[in-house]
C-alpha atoms as a PDB file:
ATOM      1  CA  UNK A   1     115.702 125.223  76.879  1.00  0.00           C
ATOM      2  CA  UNK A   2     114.927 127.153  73.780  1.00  0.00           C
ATOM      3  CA  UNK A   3     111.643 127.188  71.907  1.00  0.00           C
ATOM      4  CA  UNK A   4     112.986 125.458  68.706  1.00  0.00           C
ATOM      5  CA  UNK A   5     114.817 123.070  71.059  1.00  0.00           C
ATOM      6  CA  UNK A   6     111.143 122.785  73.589  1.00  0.00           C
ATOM      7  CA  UNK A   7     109.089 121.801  69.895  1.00  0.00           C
ATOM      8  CA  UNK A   8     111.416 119.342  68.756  1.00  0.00           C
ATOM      9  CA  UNK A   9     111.419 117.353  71.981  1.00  0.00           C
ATOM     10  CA  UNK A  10     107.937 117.727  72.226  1.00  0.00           C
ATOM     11  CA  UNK A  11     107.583 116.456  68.589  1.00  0.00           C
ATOM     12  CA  UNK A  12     109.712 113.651  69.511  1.00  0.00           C
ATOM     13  CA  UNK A  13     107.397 112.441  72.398  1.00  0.00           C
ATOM     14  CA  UNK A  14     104.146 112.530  70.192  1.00  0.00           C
ATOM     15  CA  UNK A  15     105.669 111.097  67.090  1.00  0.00           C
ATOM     16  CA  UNK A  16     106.916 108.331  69.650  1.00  0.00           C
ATOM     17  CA  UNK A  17     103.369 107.470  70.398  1.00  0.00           C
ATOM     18  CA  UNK A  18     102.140 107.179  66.687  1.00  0.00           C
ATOM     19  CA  UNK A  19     102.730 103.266  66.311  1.00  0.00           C
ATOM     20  CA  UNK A  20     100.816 102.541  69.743  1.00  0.00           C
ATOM     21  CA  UNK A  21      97.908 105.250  69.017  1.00  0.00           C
ATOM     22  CA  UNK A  22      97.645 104.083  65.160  1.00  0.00           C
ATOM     23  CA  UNK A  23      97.251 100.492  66.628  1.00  0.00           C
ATOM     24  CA  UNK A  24      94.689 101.955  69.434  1.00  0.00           C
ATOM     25  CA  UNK A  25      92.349 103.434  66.422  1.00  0.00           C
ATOM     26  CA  UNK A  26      92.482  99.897  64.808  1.00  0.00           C
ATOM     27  CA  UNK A  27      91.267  98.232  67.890  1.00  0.00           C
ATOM     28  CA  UNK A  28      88.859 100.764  68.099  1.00  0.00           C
ATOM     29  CA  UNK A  29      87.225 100.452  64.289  1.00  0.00           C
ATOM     30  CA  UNK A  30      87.694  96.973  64.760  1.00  0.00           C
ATOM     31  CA  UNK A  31      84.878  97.006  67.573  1.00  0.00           C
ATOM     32  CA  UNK A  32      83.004  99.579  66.295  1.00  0.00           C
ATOM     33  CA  UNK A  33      79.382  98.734  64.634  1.00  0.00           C
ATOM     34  CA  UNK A  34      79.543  99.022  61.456  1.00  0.00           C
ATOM     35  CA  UNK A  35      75.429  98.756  60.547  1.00  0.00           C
ATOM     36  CA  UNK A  36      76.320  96.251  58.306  1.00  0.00           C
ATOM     37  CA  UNK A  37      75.004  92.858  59.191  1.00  0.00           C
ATOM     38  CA  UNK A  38      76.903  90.419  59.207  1.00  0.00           C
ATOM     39  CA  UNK A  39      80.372  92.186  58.970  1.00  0.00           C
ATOM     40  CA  UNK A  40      80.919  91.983  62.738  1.00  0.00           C
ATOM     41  CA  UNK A  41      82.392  88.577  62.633  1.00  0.00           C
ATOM     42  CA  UNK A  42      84.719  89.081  59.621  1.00  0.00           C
ATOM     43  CA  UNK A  43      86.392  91.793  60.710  1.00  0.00           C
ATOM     44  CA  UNK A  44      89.950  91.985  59.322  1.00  0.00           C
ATOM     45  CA  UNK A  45      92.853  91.062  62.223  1.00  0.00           C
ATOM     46  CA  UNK A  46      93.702  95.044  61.542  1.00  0.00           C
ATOM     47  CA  UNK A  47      96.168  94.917  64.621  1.00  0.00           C
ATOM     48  CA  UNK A  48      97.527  92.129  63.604  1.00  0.00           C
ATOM     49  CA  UNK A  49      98.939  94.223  60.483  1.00  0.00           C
ATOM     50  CA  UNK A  50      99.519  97.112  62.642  1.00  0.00           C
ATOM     51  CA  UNK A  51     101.577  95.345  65.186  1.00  0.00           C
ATOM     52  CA  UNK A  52     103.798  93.594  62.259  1.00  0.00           C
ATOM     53  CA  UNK A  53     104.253  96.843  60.161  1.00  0.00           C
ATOM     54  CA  UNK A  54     105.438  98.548  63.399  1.00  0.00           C
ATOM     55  CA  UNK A  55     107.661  96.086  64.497  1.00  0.00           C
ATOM     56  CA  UNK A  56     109.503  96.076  60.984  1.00  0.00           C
ATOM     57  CA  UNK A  57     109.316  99.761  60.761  1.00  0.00           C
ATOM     58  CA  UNK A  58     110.351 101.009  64.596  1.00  0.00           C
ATOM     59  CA  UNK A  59     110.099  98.285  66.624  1.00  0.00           C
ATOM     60  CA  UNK A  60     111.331 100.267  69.659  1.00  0.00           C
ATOM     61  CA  UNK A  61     108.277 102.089  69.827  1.00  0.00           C
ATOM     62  CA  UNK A  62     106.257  98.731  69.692  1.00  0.00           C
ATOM     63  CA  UNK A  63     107.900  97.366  73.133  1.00  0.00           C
ATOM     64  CA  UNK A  64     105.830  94.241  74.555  1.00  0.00           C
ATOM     65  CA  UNK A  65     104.275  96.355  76.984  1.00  0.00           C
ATOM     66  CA  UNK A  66     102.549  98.390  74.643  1.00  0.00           C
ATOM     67  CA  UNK A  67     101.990  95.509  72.751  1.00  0.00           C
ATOM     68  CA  UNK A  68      99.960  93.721  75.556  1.00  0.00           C
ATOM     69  CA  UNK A  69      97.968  97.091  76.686  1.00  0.00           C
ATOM     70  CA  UNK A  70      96.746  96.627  72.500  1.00  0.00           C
ATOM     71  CA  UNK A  71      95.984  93.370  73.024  1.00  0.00           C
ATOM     72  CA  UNK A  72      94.317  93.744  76.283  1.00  0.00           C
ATOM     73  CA  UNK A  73      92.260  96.709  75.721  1.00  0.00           C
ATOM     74  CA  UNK A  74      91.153  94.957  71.997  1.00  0.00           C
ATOM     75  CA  UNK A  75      89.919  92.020  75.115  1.00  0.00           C
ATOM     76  CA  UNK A  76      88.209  94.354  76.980  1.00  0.00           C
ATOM     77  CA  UNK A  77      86.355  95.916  73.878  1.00  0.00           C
ATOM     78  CA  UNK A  78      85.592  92.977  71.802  1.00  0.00           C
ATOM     79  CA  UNK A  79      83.919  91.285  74.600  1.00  0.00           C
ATOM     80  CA  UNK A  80      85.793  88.278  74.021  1.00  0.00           C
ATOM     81  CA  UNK A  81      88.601  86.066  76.408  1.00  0.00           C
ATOM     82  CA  UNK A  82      90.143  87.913  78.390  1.00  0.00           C
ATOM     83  CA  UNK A  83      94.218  87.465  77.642  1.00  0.00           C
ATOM     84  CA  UNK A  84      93.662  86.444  74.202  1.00  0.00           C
ATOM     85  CA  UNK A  85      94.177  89.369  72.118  1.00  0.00           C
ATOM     86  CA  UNK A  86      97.029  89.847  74.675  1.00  0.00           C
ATOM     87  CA  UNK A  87      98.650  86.856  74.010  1.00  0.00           C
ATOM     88  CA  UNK A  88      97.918  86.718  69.789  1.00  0.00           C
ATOM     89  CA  UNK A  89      99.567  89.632  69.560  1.00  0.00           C
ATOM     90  CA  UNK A  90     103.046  89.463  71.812  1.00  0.00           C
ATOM     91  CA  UNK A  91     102.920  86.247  70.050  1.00  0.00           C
ATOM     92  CA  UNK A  92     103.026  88.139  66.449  1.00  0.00           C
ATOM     93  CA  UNK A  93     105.223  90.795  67.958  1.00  0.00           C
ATOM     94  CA  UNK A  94     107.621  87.515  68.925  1.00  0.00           C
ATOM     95  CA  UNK A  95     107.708  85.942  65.168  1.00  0.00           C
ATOM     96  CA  UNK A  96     107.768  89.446  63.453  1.00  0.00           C
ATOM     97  CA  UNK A  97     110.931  90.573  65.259  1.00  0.00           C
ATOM     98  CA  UNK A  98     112.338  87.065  64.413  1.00  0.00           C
ATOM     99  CA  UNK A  99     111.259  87.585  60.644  1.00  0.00           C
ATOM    100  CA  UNK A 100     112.856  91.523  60.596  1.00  0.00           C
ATOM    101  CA  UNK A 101     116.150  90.579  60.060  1.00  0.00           C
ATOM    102  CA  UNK A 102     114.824  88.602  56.604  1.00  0.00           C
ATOM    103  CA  UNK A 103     112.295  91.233  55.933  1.00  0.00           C
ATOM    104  CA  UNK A 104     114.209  94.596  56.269  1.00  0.00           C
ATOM    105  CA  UNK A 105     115.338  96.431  52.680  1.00  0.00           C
ATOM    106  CA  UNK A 106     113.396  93.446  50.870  1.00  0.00           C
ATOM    107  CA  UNK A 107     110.878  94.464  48.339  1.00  0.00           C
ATOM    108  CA  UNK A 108     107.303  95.404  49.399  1.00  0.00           C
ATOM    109  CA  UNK A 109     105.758  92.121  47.586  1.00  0.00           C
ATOM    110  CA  UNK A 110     108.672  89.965  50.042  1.00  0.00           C
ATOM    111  CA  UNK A 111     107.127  91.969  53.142  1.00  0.00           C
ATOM    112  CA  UNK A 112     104.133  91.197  51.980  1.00  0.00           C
ATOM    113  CA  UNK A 113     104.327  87.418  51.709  1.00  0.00           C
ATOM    114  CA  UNK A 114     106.562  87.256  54.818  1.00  0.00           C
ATOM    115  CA  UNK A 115     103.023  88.724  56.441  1.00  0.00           C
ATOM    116  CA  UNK A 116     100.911  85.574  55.665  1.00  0.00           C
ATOM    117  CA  UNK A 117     102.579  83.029  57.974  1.00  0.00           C
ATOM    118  CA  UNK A 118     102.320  85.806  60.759  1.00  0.00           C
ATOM    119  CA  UNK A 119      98.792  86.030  59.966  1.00  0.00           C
ATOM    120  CA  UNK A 120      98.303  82.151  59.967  1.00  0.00           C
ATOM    121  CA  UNK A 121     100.251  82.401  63.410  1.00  0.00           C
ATOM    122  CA  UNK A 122      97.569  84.254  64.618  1.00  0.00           C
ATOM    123  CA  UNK A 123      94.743  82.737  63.374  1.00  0.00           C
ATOM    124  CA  UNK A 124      96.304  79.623  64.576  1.00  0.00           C
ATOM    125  CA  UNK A 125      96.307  81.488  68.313  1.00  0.00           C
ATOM    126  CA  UNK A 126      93.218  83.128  68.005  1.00  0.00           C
ATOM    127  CA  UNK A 127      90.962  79.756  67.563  1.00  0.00           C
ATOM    128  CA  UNK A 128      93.009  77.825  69.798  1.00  0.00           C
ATOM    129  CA  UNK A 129      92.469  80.038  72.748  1.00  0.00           C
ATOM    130  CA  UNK A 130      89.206  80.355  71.527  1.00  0.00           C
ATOM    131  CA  UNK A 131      88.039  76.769  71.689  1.00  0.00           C
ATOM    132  CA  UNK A 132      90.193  76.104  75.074  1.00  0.00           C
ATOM    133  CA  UNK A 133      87.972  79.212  76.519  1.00  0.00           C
ATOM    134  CA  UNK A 134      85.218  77.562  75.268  1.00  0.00           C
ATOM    135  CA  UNK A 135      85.566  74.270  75.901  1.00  0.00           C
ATOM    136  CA  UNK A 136      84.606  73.068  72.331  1.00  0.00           C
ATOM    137  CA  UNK A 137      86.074  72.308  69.231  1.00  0.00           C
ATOM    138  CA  UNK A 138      84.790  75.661  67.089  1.00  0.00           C
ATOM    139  CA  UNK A 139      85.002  75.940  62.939  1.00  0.00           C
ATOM    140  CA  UNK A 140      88.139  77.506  61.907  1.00  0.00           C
ATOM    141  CA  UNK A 141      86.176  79.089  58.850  1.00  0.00           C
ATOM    142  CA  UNK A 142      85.254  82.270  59.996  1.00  0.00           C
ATOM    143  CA  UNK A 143      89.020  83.082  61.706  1.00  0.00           C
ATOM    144  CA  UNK A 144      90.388  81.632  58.709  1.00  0.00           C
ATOM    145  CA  UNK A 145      88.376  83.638  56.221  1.00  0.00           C
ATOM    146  CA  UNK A 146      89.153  86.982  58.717  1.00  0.00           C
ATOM    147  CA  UNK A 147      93.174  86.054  58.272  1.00  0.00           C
ATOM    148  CA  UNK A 148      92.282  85.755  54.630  1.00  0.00           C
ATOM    149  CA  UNK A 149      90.852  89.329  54.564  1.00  0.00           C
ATOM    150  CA  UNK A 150      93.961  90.504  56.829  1.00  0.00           C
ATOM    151  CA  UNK A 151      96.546  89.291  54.201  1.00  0.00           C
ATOM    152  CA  UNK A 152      94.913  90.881  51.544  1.00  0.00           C
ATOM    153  CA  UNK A 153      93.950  94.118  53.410  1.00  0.00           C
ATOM    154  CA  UNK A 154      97.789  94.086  54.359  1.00  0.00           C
ATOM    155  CA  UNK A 155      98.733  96.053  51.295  1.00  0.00           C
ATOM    156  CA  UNK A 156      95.947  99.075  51.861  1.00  0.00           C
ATOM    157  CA  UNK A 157      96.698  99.219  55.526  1.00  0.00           C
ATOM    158  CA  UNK A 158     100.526  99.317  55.424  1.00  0.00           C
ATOM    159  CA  UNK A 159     100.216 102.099  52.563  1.00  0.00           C
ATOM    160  CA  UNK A 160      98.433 104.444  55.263  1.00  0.00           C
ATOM    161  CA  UNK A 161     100.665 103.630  57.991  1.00  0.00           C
ATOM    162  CA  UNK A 162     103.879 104.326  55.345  1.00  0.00           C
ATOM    163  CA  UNK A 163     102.061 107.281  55.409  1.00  0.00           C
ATOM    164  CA  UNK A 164     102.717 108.358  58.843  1.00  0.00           C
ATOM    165  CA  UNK A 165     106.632 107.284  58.912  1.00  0.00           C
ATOM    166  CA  UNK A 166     107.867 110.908  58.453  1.00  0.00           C
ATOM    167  CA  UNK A 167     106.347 111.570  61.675  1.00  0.00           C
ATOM    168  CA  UNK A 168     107.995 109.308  63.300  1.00  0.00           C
ATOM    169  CA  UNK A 169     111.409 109.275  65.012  1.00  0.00           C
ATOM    170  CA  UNK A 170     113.891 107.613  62.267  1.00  0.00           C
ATOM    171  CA  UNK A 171     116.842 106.508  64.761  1.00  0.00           C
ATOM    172  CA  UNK A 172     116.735 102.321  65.709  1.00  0.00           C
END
């Protein structure tokens, strides 16, 4: 194998990984303390974004596997139910493949507003599981007012991500 032909696979593999690692970093800043008060709880659904902007974008680099590993490390970090993040997201990965075929070559603002009821899917997940963990019937305000945040984050966060598209492998 030649050198040029050696960096181009190699460039292949690592651009393949961008989606998944992009959505690691998320989960990651999504945990992280921000020495803020208060902010903790109102943190933005960031992989929720990241998972739906993927899986319009590439979505065979967002395969369900990786998907869950998101999910389940974002479990393991937050501290919260184990399987939750896990399930929200397949379950956003699930209705944002079904949306693709309506979303792809629409405008920006019709991506954007085809991103609300996948946020209100998840919300809807995320405090379900939440008060079946539980065991009692918890306030929907605070996930609500974090999809709220999410949705209008959406714009900012797919920007950067359009960002990193010319790394990434273009064939579907």
């Amino acid at each position: 194998m030649t050198p040029l032909r050696q960096a181009g696979e190699f460039r292949r593999v690592v651009s393949g990984v961008i989606p998944t690692l992009s959505a690691v970093i998320v989960v990651i800043m999504g945990v992280a303390p921000t020495g803020v008060t208060g902010v903790g709880p109102l943190t933005p659904f960031f992989t929720v974004a990241v998972i739906f902007f993927w899986v319009l974008a590439r979505p065979s680099l967002m395969p369900p596997a990786s998907v869950f590993t998101i999910g389940f490390l974002q479990d393991i970090l937050s501290g919260g139910p184990i399987g939750l993040w896990a399930l929200t997201l397949l379950v956003v990965e699930f209705f944002s493949i079904s949306e693709r075929k309506l979303m792809f070559g629409q405008s920006y603002l019709i991506n954007w507003l085809g991103f609300a009821p996948i946020v209100l899917i998840a919300v809807i997940t995320v405090w379900t599981g939440a008060c079946i963990f539980y065991g009692v019937l918890l306030s929907p305000v605070p996930v609500l007012v974090q999809g709220l945040l999410t949705a209008l984050l959406y714009p900012i966060i797919s920007w950067i991500l359009i960002a990193t598209l010319r790394w990434v492998p273009a064939k579907e």
